[in-house]
N, C-alpha and C. Protein backbone atom coordinates (compact mmCIF):
# COMPACT_ATOMS: atom_id res chain seq x y z
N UNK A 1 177.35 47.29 -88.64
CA UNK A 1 176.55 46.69 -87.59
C UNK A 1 176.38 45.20 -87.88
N UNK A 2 176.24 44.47 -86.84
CA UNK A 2 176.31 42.74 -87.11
C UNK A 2 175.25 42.78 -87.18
N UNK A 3 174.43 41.28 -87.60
CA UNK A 3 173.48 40.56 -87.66
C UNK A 3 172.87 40.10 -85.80
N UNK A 4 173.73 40.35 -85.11
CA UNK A 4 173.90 39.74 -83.74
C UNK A 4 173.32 41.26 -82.95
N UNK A 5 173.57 42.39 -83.43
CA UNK A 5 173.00 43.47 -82.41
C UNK A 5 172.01 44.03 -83.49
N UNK A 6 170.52 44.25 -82.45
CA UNK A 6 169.33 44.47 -82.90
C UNK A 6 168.48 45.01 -81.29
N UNK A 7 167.71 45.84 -82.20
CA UNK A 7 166.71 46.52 -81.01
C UNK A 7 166.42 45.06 -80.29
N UNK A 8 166.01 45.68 -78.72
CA UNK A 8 165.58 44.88 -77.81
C UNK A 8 163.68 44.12 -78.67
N UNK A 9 163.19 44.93 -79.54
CA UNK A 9 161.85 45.10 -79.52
C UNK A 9 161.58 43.45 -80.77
N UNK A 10 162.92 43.80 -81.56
CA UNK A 10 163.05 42.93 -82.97
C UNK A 10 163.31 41.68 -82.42
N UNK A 11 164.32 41.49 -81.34
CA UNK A 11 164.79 40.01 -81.19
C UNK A 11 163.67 39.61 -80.49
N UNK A 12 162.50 40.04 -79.86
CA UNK A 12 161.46 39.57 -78.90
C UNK A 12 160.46 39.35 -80.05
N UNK A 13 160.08 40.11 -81.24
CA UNK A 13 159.26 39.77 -81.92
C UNK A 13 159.43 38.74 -82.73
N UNK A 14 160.92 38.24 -83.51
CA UNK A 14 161.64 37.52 -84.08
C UNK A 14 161.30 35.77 -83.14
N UNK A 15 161.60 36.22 -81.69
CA UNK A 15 161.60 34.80 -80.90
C UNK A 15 160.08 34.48 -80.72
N UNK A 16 159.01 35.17 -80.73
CA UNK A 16 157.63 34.78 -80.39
C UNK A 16 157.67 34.38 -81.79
N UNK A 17 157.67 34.35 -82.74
CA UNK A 17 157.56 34.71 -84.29
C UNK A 17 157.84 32.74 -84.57
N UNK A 18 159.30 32.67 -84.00
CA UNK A 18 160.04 31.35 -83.73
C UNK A 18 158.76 30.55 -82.76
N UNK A 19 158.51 30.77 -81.65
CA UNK A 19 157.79 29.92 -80.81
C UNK A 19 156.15 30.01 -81.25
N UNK A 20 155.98 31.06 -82.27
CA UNK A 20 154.45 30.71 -82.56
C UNK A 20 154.38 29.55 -83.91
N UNK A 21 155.42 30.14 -84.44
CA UNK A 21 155.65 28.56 -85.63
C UNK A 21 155.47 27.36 -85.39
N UNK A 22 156.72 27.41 -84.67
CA UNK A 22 157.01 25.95 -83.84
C UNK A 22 155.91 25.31 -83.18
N UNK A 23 155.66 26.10 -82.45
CA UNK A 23 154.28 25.52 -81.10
C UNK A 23 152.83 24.89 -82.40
N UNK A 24 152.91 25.85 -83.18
CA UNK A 24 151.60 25.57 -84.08
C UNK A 24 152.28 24.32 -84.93
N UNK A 25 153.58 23.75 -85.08
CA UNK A 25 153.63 23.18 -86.19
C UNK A 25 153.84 21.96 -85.03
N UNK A 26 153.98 21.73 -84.15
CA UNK A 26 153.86 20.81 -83.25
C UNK A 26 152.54 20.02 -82.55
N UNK A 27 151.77 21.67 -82.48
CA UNK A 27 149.74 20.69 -81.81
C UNK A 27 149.63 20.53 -83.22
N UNK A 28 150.00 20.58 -84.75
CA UNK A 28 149.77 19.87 -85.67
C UNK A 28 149.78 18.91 -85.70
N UNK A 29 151.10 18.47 -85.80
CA UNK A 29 151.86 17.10 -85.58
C UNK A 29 150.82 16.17 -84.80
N UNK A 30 150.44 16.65 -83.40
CA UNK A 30 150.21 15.86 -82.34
C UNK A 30 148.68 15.35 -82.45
N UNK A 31 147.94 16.34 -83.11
CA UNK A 31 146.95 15.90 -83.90
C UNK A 31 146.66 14.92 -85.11
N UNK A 32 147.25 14.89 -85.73
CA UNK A 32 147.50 14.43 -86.98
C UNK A 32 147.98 13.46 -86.65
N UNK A 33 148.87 12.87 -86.02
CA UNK A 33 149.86 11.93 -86.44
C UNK A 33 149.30 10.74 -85.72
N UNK A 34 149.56 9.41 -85.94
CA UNK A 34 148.96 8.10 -85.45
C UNK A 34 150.68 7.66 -84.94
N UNK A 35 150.89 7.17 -83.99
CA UNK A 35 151.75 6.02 -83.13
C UNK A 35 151.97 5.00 -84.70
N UNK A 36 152.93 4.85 -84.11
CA UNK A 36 153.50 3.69 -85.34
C UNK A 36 153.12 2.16 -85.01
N UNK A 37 153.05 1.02 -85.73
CA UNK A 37 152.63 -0.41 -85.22
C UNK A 37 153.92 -0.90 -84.63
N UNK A 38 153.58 -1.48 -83.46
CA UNK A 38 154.60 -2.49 -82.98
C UNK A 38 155.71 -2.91 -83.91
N UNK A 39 156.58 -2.89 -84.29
CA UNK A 39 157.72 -3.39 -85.23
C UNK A 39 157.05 -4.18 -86.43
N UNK A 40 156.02 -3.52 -87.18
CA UNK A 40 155.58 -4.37 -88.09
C UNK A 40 156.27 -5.41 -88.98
N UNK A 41 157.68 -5.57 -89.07
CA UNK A 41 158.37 -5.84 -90.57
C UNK A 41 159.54 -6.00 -89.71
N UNK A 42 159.87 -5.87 -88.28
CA UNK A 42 160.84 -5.74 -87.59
C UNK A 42 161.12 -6.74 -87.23
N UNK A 43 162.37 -7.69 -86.75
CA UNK A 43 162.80 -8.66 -86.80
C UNK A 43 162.20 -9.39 -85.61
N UNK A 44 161.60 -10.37 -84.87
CA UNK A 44 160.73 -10.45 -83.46
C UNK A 44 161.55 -11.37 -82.50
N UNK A 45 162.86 -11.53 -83.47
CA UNK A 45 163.95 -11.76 -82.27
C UNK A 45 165.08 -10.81 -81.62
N UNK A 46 164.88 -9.52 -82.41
CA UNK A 46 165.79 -8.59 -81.50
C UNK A 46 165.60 -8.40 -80.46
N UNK A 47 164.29 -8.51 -79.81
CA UNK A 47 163.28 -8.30 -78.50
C UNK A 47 163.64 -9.74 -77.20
N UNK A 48 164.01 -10.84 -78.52
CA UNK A 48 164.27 -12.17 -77.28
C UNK A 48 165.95 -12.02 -76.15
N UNK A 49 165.98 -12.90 -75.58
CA UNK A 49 166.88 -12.66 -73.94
C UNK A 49 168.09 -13.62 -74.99
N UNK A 50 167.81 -14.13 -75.66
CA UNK A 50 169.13 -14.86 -76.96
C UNK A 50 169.56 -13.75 -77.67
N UNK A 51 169.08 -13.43 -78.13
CA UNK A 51 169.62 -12.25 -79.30
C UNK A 51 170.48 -11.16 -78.36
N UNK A 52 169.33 -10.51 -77.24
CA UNK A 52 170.20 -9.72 -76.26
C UNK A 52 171.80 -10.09 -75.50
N UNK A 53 171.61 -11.83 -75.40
CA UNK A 53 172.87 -12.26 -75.18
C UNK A 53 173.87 -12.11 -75.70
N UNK A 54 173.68 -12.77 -77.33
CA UNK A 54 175.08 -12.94 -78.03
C UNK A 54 174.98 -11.37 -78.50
N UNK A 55 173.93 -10.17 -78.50
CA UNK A 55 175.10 -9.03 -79.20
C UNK A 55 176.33 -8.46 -77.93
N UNK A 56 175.54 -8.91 -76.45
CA UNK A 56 176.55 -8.76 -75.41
C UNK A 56 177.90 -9.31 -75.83
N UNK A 57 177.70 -10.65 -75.97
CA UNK A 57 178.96 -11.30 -75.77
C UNK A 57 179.71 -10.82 -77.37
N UNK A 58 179.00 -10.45 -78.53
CA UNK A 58 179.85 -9.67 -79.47
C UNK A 58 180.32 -8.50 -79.16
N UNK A 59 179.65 -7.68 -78.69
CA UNK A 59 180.25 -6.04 -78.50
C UNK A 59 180.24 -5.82 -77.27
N UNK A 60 180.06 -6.49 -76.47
CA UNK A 60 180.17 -6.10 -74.94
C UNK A 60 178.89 -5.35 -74.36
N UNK A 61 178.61 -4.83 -72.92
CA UNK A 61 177.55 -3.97 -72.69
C UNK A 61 177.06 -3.05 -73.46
N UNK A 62 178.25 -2.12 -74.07
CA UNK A 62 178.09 -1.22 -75.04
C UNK A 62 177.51 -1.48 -75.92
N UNK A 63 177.33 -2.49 -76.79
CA UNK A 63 176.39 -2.54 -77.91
C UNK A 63 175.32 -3.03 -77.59
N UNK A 64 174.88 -3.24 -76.28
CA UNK A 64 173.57 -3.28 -76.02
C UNK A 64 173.06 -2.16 -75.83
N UNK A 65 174.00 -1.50 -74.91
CA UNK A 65 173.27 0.25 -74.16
C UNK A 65 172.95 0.84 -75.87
N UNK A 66 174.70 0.77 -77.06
CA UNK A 66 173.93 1.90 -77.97
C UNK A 66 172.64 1.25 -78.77
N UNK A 67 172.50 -0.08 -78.51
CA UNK A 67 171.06 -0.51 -79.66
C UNK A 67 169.90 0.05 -78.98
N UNK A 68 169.73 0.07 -77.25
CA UNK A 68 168.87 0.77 -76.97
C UNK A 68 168.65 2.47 -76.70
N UNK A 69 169.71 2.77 -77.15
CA UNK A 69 170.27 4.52 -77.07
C UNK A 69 169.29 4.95 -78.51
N UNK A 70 169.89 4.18 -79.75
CA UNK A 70 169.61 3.92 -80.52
C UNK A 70 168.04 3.57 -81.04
N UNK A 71 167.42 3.18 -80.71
CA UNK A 71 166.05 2.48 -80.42
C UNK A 71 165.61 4.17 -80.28
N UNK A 72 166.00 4.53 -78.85
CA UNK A 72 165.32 5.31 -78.21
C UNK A 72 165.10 6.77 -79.36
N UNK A 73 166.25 7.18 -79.67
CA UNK A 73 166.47 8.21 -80.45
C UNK A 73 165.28 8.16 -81.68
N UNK A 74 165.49 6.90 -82.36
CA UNK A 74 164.66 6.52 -83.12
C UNK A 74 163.22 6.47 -82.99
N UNK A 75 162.73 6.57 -82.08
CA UNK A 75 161.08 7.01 -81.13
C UNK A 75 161.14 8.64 -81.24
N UNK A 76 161.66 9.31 -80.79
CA UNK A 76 161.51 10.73 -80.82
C UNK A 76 161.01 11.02 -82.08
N UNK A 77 161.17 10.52 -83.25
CA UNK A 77 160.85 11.09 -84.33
C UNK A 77 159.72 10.62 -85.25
N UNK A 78 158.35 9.65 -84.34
CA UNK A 78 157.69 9.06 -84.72
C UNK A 78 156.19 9.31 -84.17
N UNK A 79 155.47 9.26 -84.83
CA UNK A 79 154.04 9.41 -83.74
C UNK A 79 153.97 10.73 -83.16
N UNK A 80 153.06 11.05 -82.11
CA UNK A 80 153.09 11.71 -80.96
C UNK A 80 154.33 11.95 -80.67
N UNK A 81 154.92 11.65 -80.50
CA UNK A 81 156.41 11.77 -79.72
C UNK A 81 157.25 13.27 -80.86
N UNK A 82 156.82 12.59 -81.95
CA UNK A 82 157.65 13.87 -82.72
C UNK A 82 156.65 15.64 -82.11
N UNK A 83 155.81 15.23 -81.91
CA UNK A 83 155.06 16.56 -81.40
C UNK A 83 155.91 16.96 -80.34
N UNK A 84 156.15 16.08 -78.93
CA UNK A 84 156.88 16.59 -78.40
C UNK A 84 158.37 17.25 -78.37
N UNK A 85 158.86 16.46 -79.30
CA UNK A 85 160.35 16.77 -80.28
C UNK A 85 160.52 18.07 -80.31
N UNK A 86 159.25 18.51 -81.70
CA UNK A 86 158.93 19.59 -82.22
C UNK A 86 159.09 20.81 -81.22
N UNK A 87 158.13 20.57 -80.19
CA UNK A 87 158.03 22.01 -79.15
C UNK A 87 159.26 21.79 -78.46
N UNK A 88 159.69 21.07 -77.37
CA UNK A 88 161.33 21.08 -77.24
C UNK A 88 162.50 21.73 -78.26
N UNK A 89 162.72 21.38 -79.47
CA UNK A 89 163.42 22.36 -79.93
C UNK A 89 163.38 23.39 -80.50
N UNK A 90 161.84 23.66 -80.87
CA UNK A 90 161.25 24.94 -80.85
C UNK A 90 162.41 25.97 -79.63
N UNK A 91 161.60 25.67 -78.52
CA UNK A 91 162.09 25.82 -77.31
C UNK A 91 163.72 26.61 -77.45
N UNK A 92 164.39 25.32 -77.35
CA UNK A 92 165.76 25.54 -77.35
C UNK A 92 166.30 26.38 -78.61
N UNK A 93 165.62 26.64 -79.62
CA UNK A 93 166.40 27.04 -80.60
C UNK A 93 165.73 28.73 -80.61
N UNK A 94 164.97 28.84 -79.63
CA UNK A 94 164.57 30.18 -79.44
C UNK A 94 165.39 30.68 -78.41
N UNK A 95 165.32 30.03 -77.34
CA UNK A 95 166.39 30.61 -76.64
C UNK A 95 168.24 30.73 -76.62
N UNK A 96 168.34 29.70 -77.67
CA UNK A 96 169.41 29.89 -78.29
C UNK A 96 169.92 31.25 -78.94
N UNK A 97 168.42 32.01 -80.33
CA UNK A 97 168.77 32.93 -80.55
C UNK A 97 168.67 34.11 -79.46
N UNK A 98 167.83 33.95 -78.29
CA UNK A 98 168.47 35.39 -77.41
C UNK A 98 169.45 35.18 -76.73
N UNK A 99 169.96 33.82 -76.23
CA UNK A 99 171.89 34.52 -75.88
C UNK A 99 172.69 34.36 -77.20
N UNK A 100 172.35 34.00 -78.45
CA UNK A 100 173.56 34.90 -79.15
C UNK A 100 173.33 36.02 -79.86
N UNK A 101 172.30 36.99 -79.90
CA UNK A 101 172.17 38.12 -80.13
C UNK A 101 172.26 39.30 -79.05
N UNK A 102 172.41 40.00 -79.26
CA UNK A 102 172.92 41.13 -78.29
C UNK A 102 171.56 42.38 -78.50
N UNK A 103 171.11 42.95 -77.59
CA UNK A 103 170.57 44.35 -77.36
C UNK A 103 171.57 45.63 -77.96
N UNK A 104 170.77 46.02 -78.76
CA UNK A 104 171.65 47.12 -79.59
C UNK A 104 171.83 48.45 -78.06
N UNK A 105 172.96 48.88 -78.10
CA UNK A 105 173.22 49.86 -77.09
C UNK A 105 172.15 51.27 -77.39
N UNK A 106 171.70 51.66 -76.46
CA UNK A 106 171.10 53.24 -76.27
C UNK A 106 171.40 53.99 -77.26
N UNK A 107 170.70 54.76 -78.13
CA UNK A 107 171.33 55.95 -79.04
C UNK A 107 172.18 55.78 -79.93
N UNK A 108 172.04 54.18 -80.40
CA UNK A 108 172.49 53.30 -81.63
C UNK A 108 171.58 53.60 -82.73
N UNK A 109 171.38 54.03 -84.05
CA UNK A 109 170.77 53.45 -84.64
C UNK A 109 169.51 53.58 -84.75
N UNK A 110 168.68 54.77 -83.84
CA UNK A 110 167.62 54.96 -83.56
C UNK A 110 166.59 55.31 -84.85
């Protein structure tokens, strides 16, 4: 028998099990955690319409879009924001495990 087929009763207790973790380790987070300071130590010309220019004219649009792709990604995992992180892939990684586990067939295993 695989790891992948299991009573209907196990993979439902297994996924609340997953989303009561998660969810609790997230209103943790969201409690706890303080927003980060404005770029404390961060350079205060990456932000100017010069700097934005010449990385254009070095790498083209693209290295502007990935510095702010980049930027952005880099927020998800800070402050408040990681709370929301947290329950989102909570989320996804629960429902991940019920489509790749399977319902053990009738009069399997009983």
């Amino acid at each position: 028998m695989s790891w992948r087929i299991m009573k209907r009763r196990t993979r439902i207790d297994i996924v609340r099990g997953m989303v009561m973790v998660g969810l609790a380790a997230a209103i943790t987070v969201y409690f706890t955690a303080v927003n980060p300071a404005d770029d404390p130590l961060g350079n205060p010309l990456e932000n100017s319409k010069i700097y934005q220019r010449e990385m254009e004219m070095v790498g083209g649009t693209a290295n502007v879009v990935a510095s702010q792709i980049t930027g952005w990604v880099k927020g998800l995992w800070q402050g408040r924001t990681l709370a929301f992180t947290l329950a989102i892939l909570t989320l996804v990684i629960a429902l991940g495990f019920m489509f790749i586990t399977e319902d053990q067939p009738p009069g399997q295993g009983e």
